[in-house]
Protein backbone atom coordinates (compact mmCIF):
# COMPACT_ATOMS: atom_id res chain seq x y z
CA UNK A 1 0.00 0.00 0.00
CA UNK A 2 0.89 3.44 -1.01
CA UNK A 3 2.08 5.84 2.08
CA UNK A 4 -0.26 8.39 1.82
CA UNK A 5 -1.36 11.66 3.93
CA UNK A 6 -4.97 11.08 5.78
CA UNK A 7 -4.70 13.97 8.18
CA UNK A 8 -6.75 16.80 8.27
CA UNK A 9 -4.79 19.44 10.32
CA UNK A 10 -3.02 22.26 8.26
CA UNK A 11 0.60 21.59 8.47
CA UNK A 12 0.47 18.00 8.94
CA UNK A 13 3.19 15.84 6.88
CA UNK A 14 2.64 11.75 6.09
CA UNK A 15 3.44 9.28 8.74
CA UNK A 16 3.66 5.87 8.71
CA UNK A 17 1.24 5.35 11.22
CA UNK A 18 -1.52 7.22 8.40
CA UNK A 19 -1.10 4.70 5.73
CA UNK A 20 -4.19 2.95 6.13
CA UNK A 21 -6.17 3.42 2.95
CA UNK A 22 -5.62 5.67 -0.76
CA UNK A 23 -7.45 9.06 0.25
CA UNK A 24 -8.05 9.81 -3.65
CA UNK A 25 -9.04 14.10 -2.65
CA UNK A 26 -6.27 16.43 -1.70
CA UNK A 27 -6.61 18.22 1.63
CA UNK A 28 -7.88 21.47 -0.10
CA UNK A 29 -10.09 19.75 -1.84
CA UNK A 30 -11.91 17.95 1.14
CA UNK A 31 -11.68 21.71 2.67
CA UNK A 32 -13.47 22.94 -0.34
CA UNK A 33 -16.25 20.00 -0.30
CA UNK A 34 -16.96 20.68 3.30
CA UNK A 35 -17.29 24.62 2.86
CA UNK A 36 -19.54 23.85 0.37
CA UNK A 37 -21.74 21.59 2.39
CA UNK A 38 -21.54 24.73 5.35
CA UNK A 39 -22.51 27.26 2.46
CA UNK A 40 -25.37 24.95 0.81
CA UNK A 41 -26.91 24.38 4.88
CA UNK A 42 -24.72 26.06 7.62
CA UNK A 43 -26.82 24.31 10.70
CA UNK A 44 -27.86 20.78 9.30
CA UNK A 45 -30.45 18.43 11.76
CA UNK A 46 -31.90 15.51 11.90
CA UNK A 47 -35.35 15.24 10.14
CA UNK A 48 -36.74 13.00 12.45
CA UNK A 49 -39.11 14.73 14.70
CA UNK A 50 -38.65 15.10 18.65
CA UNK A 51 -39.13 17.78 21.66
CA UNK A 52 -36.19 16.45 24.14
CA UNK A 53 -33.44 14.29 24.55
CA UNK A 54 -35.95 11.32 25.43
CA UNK A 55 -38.33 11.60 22.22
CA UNK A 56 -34.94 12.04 20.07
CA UNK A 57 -33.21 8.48 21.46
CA UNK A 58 -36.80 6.96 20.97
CA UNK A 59 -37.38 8.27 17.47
CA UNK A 60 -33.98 7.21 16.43
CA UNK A 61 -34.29 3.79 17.84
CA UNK A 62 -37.46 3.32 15.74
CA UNK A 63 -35.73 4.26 12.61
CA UNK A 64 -33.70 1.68 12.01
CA UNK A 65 -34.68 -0.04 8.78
CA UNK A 66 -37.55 2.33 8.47
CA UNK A 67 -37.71 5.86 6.84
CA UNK A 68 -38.11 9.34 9.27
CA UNK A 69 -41.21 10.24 7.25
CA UNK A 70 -42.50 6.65 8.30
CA UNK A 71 -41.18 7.03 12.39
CA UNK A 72 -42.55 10.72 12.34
CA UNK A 73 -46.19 9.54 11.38
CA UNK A 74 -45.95 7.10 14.15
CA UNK A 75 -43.93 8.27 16.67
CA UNK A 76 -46.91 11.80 16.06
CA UNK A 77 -49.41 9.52 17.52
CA UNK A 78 -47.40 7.90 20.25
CA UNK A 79 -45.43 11.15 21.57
CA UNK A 80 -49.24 12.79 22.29
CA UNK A 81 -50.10 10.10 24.21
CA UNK A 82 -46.67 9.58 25.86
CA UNK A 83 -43.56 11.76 25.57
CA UNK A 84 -41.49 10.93 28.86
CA UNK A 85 -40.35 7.88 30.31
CA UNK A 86 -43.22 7.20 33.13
CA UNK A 87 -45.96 8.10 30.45
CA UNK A 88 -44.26 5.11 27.93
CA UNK A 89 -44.60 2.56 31.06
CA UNK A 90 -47.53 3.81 32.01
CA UNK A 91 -48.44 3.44 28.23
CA UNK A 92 -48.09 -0.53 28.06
CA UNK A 93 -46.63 -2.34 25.35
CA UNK A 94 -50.12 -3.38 23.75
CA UNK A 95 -50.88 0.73 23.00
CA UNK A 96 -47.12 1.62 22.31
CA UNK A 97 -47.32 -1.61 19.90
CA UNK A 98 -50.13 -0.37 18.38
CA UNK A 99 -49.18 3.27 17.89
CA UNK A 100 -46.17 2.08 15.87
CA UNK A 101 -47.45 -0.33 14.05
CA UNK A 102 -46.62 1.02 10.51
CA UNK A 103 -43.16 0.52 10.75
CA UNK A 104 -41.04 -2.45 10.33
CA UNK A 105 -40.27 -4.37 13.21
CA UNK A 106 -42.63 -2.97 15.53
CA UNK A 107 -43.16 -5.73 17.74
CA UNK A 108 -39.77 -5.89 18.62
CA UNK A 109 -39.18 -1.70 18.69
CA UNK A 110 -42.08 -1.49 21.30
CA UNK A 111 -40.44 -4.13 23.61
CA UNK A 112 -37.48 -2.09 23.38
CA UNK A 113 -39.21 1.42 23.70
CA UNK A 114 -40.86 0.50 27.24
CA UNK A 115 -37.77 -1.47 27.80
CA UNK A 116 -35.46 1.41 27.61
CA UNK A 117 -38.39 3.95 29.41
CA UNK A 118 -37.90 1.61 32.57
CA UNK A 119 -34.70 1.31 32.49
CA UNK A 120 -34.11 5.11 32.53
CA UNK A 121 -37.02 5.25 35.89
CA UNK A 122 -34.58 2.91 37.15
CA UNK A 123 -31.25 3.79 36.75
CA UNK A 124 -30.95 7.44 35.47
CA UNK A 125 -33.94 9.34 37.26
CA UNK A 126 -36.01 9.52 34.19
CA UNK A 127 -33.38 11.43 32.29
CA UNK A 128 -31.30 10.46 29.51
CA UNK A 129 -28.04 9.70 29.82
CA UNK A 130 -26.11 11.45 27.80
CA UNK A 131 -22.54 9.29 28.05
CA UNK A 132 -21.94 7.02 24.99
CA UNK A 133 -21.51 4.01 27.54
CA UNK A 134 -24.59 4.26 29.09
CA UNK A 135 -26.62 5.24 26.38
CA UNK A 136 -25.15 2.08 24.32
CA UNK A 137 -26.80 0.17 26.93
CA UNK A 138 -30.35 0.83 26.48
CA UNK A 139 -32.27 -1.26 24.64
CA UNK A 140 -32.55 -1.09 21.47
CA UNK A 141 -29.81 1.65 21.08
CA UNK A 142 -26.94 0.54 19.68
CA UNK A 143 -23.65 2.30 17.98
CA UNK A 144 -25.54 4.05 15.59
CA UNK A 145 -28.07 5.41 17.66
CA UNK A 146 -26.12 6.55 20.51
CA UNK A 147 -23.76 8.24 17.62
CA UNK A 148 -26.87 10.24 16.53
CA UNK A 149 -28.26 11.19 19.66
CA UNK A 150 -25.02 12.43 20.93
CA UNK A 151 -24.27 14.34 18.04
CA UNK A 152 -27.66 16.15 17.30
CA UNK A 153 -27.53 17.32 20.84
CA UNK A 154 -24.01 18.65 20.39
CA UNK A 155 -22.57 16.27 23.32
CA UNK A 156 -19.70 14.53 20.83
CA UNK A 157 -18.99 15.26 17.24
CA UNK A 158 -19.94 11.59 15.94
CA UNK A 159 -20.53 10.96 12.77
CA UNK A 160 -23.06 7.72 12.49
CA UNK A 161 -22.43 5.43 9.74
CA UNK A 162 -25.88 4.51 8.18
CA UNK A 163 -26.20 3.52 4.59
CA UNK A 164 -26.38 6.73 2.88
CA UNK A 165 -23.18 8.22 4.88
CA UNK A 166 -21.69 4.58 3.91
CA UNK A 167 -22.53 5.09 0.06
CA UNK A 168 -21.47 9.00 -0.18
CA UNK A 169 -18.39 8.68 2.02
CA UNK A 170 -16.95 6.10 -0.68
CA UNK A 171 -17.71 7.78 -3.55
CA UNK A 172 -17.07 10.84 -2.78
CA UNK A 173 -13.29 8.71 -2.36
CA UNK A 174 -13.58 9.71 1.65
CA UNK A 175 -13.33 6.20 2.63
CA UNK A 176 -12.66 2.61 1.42
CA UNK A 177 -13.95 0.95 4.88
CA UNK A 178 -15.94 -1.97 4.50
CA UNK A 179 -17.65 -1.75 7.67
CA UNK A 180 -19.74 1.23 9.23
CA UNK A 181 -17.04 1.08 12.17
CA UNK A 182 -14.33 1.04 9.82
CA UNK A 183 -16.02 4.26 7.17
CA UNK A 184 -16.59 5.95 10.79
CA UNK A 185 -12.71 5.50 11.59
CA UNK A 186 -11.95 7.10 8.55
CA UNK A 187 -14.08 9.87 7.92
CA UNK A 188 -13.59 11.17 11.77
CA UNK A 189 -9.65 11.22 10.23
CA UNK A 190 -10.23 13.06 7.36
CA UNK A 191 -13.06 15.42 7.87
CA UNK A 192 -11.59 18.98 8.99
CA UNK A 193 -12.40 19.90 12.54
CA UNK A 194 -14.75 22.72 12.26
CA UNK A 195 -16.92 20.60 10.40
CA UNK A 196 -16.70 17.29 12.24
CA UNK A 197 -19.90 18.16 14.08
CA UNK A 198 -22.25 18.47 11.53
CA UNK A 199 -20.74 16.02 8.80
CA UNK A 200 -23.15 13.25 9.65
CA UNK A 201 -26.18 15.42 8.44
CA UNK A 202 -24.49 17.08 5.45
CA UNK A 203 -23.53 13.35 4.50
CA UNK A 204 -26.60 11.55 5.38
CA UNK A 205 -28.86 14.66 3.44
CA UNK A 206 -26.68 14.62 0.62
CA UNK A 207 -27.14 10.72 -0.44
CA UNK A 208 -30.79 11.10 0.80
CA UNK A 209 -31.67 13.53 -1.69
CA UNK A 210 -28.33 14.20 -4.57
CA UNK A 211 -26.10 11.10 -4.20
CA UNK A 212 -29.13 8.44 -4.12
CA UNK A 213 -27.98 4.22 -4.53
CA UNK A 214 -29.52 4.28 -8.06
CA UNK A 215 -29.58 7.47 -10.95
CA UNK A 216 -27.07 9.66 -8.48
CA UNK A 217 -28.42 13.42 -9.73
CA UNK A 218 -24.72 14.14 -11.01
CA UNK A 219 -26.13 16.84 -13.13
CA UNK A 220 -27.44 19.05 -9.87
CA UNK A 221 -24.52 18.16 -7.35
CA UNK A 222 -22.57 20.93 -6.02
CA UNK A 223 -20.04 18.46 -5.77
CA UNK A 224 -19.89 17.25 -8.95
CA UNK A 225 -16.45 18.53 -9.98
CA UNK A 226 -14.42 17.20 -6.94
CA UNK A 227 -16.22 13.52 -7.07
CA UNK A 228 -13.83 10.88 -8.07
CA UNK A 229 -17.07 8.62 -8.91
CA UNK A 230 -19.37 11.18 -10.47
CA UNK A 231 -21.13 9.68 -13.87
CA UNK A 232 -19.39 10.52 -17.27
CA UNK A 233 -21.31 12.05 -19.94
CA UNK A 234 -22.54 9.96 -22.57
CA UNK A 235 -19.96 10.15 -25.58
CA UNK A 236 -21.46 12.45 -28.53
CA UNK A 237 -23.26 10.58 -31.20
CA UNK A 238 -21.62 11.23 -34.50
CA UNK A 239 -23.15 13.07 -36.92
CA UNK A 240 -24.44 11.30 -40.01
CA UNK A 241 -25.37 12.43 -43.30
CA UNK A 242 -29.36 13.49 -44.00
């Protein structure tokens, strides 16, 4: 493997230690991609809908393999009848089963939903914990989660791997993980500091709506001319004789 430069502070020179994968955009580039991001959306958040810390690890814990259009319709019904801990538990799982209902694995989410509600009664006074150790703990939340929740409420500059940050991040030649862990190692390497916070969103926005899995919208990207994957344009037919 190529030694190559995967720092992100001004200044910084190759080391050995660095040489873990072929970072295919130049430092100034990455700068410029990111600057474009801040310009484009300078305060990026989460589109799932919540009114504390408690609704926000809930309605990310019910988003995993389901959409935030899909959790907000459902988690709209259940936060107005329950939007604390003691409500959920007072709630039941039969009603808190039924409220979410539309969304994939629901059975299981609810167990986990009243799950985690008791377990914050129990342990954390009803309040949210808002340390990645004990937060990984709840039910239901795992990596992922816990990366979101801390870094939409500012706590740690995470940047949750989900399959649109997964997707972007490699073609937009930021990583070459093959695991969420491993694209998580290497963007929090790469991505410039003042930006670190609100990558996640900027990434996670950006495949959602520009760099989508199938028909990427190359033509409308504002970062068309730095991507190392962006589609070529069809060569031009020649001309033939009327």
């Amino acid at each position: 493997m190529r030694l190559i430069w995967v720092g992100h502070r001004r200044g910084a020179t190759p080391s050995r230690s660095h040489a873990t994968w072929e970072l295919t955009l130049t430092p100034t580039q990455i700068r410029t991609l990111f600057s474009r991001f801040e310009a484009a959306d300078p305060s990026p958040k989460t589109e799932l809908s919540y009114t504390s810390p408690y609704t926000l690890v809930v309605a990310v814990a019910l988003s995993a393999q389901a959409t935030d259009v899909s959790v907000n319709k459902a988690t709209a019904r259940l936060f107005a009848l329950a939007d604390t801990p003691e409500a959920m538990v007072a709630l039941g799982l039969e009603q808190v089963t039924d409220q979410i209902r539309t969304i994939g694995l629901f059975r299981n989410k609810a167990k986990n939903v009243i799950a985690l509600s008791q377990i914050l009664l129990d342990r954390h006074g009803g309040e949210v914990p808002l340390e990645r150790e004990a937060l990984q703990a709840l039910p239901g939340v795992g990596r992922k989660t816990a990366s979101v929740v801390l870094n939409e409420l500012g706590v740690e500059a995470a940047v949750a791997v989900d399959t649109h940050v997964f997707r972007v991040a490699h073609r937009l030649g930021l990583s070459k993980g093959k695991t969420p862990d491993a694209v998580e190692k290497q963007l929090k390497a790469v991505i410039p500091k003042p930006w670190l916070q609100r990558a996640h969103h900027w990434l996670i926005l950006h495949g959602r709506y520009v760099c989508v899995a199938r028909n990427p919208k190359c033509d409308i990207c504002p970062m068309a001319d730095l991507c190392p994957s962006r589609a070529k344009p069809p060569p031009a037919r020649p001309k033939t004789r009327a």
